[in-house]
Protein backbone atom coordinates (compact mmCIF):
# COMPACT_ATOMS: atom_id res chain seq x y z
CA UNK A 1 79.22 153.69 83.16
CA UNK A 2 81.90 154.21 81.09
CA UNK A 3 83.44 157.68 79.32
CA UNK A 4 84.90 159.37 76.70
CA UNK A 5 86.40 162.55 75.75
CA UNK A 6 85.73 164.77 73.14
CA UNK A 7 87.76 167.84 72.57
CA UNK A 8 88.44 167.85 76.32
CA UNK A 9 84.99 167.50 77.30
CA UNK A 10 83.85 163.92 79.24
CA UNK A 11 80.56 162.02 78.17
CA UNK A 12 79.32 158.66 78.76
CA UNK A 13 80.44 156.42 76.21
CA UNK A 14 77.13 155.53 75.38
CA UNK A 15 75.81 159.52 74.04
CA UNK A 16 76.01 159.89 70.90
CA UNK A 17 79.17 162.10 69.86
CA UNK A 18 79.64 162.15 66.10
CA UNK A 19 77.52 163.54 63.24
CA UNK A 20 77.02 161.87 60.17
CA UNK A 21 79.05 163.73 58.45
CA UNK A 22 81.92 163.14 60.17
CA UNK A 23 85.00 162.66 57.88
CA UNK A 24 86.44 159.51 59.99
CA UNK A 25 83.61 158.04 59.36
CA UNK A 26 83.02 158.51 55.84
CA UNK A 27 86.79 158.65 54.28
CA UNK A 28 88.39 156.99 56.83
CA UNK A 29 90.34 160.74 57.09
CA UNK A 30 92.10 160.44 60.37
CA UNK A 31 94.97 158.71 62.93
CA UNK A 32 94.93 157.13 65.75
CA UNK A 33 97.33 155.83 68.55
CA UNK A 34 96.45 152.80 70.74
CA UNK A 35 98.41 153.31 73.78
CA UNK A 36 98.93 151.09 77.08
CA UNK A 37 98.95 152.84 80.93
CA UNK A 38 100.18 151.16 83.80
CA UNK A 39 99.59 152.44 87.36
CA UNK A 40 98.56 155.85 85.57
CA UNK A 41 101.68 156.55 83.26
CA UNK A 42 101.59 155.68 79.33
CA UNK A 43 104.22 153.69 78.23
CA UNK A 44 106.57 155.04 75.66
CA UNK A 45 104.19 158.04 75.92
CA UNK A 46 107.02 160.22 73.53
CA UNK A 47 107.07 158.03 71.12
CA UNK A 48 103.11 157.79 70.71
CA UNK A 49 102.91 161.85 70.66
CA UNK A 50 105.41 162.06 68.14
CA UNK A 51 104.13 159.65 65.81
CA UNK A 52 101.34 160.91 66.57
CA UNK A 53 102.23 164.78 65.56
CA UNK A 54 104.12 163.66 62.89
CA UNK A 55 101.04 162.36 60.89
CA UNK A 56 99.25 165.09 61.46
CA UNK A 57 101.64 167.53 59.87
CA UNK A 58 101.90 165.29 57.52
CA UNK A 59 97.56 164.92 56.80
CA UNK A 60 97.71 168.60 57.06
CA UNK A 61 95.86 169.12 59.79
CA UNK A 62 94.92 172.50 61.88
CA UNK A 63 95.74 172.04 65.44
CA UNK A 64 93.19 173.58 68.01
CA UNK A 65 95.49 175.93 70.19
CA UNK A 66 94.87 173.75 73.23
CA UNK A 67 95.92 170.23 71.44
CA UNK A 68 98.92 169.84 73.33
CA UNK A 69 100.59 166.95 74.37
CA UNK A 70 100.85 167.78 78.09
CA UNK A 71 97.54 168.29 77.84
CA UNK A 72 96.73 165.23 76.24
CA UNK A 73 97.98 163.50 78.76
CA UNK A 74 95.73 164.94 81.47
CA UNK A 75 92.84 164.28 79.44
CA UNK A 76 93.62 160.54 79.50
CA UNK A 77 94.58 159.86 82.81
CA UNK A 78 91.32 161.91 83.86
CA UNK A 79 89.34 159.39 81.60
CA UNK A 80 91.18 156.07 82.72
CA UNK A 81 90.67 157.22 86.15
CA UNK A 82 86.96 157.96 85.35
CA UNK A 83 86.66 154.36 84.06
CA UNK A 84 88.65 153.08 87.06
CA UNK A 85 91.56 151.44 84.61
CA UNK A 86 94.52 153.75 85.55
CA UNK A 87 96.34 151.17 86.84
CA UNK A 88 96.01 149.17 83.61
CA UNK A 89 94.16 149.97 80.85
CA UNK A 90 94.21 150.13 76.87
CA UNK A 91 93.14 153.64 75.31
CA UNK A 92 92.94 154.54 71.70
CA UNK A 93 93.39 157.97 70.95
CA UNK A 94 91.48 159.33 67.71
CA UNK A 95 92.21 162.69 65.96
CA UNK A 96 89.61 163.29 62.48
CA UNK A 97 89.14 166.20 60.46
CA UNK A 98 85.71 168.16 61.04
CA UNK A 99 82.37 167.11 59.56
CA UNK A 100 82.18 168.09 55.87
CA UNK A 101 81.09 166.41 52.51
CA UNK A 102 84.26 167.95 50.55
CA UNK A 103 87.35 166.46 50.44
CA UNK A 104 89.12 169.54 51.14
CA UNK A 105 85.99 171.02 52.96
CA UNK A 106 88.23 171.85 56.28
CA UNK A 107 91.32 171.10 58.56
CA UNK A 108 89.66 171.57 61.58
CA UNK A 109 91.36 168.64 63.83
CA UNK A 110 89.00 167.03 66.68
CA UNK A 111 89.55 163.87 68.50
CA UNK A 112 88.58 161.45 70.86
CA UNK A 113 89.84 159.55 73.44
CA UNK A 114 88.98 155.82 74.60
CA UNK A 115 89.49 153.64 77.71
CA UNK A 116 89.02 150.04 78.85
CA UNK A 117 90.35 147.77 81.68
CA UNK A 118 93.27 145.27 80.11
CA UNK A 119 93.81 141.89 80.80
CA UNK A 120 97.22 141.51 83.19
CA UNK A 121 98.24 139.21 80.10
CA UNK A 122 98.92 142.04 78.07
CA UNK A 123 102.43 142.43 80.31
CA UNK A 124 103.23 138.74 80.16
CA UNK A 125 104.39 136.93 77.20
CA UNK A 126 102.07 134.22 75.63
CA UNK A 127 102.03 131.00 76.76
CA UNK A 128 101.50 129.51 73.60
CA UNK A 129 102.66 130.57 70.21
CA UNK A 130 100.63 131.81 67.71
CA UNK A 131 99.73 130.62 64.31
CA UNK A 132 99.79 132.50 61.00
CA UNK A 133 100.16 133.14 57.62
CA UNK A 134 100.06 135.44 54.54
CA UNK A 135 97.10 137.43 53.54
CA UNK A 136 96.78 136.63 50.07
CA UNK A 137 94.62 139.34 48.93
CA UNK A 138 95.76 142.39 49.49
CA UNK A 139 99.79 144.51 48.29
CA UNK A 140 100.48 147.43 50.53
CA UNK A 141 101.82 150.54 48.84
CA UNK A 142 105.15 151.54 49.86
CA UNK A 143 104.64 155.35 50.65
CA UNK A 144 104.83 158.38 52.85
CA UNK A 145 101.35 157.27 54.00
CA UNK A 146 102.10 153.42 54.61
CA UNK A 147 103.70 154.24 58.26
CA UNK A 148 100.59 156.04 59.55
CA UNK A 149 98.45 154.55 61.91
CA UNK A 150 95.47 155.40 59.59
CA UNK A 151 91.78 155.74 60.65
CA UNK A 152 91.16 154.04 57.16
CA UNK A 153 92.55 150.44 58.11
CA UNK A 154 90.32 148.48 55.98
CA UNK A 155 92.95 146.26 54.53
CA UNK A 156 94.07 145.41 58.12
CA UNK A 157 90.38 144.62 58.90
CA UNK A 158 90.23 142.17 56.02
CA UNK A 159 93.72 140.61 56.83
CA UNK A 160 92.15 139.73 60.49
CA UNK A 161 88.98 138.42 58.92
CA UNK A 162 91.24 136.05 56.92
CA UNK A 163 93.34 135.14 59.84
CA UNK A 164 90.06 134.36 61.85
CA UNK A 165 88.14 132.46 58.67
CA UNK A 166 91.35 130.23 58.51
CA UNK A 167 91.74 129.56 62.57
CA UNK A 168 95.14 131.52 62.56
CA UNK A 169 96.03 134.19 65.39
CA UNK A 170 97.28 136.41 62.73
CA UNK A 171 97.99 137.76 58.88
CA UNK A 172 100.84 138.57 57.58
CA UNK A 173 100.49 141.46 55.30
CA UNK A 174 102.73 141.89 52.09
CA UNK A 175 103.68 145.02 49.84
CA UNK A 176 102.96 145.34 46.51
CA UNK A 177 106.97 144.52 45.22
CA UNK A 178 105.81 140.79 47.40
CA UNK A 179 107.81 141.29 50.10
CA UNK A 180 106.67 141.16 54.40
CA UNK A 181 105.07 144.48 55.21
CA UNK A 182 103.54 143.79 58.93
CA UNK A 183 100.55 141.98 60.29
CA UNK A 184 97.51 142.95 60.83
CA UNK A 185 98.02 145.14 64.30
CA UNK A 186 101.50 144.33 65.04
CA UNK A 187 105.11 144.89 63.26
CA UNK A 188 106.95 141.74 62.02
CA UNK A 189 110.55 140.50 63.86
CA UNK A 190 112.41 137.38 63.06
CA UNK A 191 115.34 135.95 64.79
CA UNK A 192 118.47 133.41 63.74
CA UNK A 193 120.93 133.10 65.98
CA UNK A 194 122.13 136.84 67.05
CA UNK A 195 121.08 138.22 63.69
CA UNK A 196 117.23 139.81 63.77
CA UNK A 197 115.61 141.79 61.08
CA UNK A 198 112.41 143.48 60.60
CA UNK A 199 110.80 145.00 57.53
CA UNK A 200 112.02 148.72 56.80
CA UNK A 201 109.69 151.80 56.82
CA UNK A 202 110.02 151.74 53.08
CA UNK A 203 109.17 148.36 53.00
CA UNK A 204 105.17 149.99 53.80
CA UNK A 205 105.21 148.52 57.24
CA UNK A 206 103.20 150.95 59.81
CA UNK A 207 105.32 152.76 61.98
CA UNK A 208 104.49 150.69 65.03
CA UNK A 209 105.86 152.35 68.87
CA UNK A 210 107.46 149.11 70.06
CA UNK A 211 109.04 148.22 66.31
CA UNK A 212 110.94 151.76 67.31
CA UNK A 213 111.52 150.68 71.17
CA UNK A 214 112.76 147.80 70.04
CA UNK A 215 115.03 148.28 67.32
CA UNK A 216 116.89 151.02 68.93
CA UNK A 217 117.48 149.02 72.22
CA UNK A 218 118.45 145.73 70.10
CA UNK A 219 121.16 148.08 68.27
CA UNK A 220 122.71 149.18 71.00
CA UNK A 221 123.29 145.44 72.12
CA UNK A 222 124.85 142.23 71.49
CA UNK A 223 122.69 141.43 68.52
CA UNK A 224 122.72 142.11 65.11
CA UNK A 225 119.46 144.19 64.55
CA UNK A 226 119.01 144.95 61.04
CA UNK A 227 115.98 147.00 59.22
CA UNK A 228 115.15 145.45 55.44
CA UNK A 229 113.56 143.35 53.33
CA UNK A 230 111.93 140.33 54.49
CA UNK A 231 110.72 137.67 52.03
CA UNK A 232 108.38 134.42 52.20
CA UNK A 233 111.24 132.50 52.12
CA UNK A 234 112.87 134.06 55.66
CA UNK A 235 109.40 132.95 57.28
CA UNK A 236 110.80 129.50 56.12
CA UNK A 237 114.15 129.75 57.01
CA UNK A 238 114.58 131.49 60.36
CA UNK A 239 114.30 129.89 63.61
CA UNK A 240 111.94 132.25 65.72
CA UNK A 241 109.66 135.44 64.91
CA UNK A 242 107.59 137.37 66.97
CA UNK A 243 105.35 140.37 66.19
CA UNK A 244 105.26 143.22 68.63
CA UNK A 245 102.81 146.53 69.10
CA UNK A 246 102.48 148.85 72.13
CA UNK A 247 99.62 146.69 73.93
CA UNK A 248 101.23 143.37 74.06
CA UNK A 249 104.75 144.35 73.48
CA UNK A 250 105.39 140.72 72.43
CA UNK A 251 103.85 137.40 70.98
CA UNK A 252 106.02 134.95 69.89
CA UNK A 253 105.08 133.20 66.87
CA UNK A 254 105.07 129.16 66.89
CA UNK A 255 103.83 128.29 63.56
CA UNK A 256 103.61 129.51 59.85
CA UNK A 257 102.44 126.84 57.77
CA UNK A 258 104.52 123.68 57.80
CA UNK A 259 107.15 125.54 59.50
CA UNK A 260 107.60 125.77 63.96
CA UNK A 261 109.43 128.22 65.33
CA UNK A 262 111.25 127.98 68.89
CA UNK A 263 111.36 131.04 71.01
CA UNK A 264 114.30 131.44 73.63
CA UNK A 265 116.09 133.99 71.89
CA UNK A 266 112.42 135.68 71.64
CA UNK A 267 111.80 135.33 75.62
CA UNK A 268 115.33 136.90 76.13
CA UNK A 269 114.55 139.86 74.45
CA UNK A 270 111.03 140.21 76.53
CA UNK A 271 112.82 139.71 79.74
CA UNK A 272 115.67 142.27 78.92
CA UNK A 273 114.01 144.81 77.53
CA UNK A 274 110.40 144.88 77.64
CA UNK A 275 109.34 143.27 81.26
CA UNK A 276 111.14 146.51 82.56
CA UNK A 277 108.85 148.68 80.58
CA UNK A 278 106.22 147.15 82.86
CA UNK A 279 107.96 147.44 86.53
């Protein structure tokens, strides 16, 4: 059977854990991280409890006295190990305010953690690229809250229904000034020649883990990593993208619309700076 934890405590996933008046659940008030362990170790573990602790300072949150990261950490290996996935697994880790029908009711911060066996394809790049395109009905704001990893990721949930109504592996989400935000659980990257740029923070993309892994090791190397704006028109004009989040680390992209993308400069970067994340 599998478990859970809540506030430190194990269950089986399958007992009821949440009241209806839980504030995740109604207002979408809440973050979460989705995180990756391999042979019982998180990968880019820092970077997840940072981001992590920096939207919660910034939600406002009261932090239980034992909510600490080391201890965080103990909790998840203890509930990958319960589920039998230490040695590769996918958890999602949940913080929510407490139950209340006010908006400003509390700041009482509980959370949950998740675990499930991953497929070894999750530390291989894809054999075949994907397919996408633009999410047409939805403009992300541009704001202090556009880099969270937000419990209330309806638009993201729509995008994906669009990308699965159309047969497309993906959406590309856009910001309300038109420009590339992200996708729909992944960060935007596209590559010409040595030059590759991704969307800024300010540009409302999410603050993804492996966007940050990534663009610090590609700055400190041969290419020319730059952060910006990213139009409709670089889709069409570049010669490879990929979109990257902690799980996958990378899939390259091999079609947007009328345009196909190559990917050697993409399976370069895997090779030199992801595959060791993985070793």
């Amino acid at each position: 059977m599998n478990h859970i934890c809540l506030n430190g405590k194990l269950f089986p996933a399958g007992k009821p854990v949440l009241m209806a008046a839980n504030r995740g659940y109604r207002y979408g008030d809440g973050l979460f991280e989705t995180m990756k362990m391999i042979n019982g170790k998180v990968i880019l573990a820092n970077y997840h409890f940072e981001r992590l602790f920096n939207g919660i300072k910034l939600l406002q949150f009261g932090i239980p006295s034992l909510f600490k990261v080391a201890n965080l950490q103990k909790e998840i290996l203890a509930v990958c190990k319960k589920n039998k996935c230490e040695g590769l697994a996918r958890i999602r880790l949940s913080v929510f305010r407490g139950d209340g029908g006010l908006y400003d009711e509390t700041k009482n911060l509980h959370y949950l953690i998740e675990s499930w066996p991953a497929d070894k394809t999750v530390n291989q790049l894809n054999k075949n690229g994907l397919t996408i395109d633009i999410f047409p009905d939805l403009q992300k704001t541009c704001d202090v809250f556009s880099n969270l990893k937000s419990a209330n990721f309806l638009p993201y949930v729509m995008a994906a229904q669009y990308a699965k109504a159309h047969q497309l592996n993906d959406s590309i989400v856009s910001n309300v000034k038109g420009k590339i935000a992200d996708a729909t659980i992944a960060n935007v990257f596209l590559v010409k020649k040595d030059l590759i740029i991704t969307p800024a923070l300010t540009e409302g993309c999410v603050n993804g883990v492996m966007r940050r892994y990534l663009v610090e090791k590609l700055k400190g190397s041969h290419f020319d990593m730059r952060e910006g704006v990213v139009t409709k028109n670089d889709l069409e004009t570049f010669d490879e993208v990929f979109l990257t989040n902690a799980l996958y680390g990378i899939k390259w992209v091999g079609q947007f619309r009328n345009k196909k993308y190559e990917h050697t400069t993409t399976l370069k970067i895997y090779e030199e700076f992801l595959a060791p994340l993985y070793l």
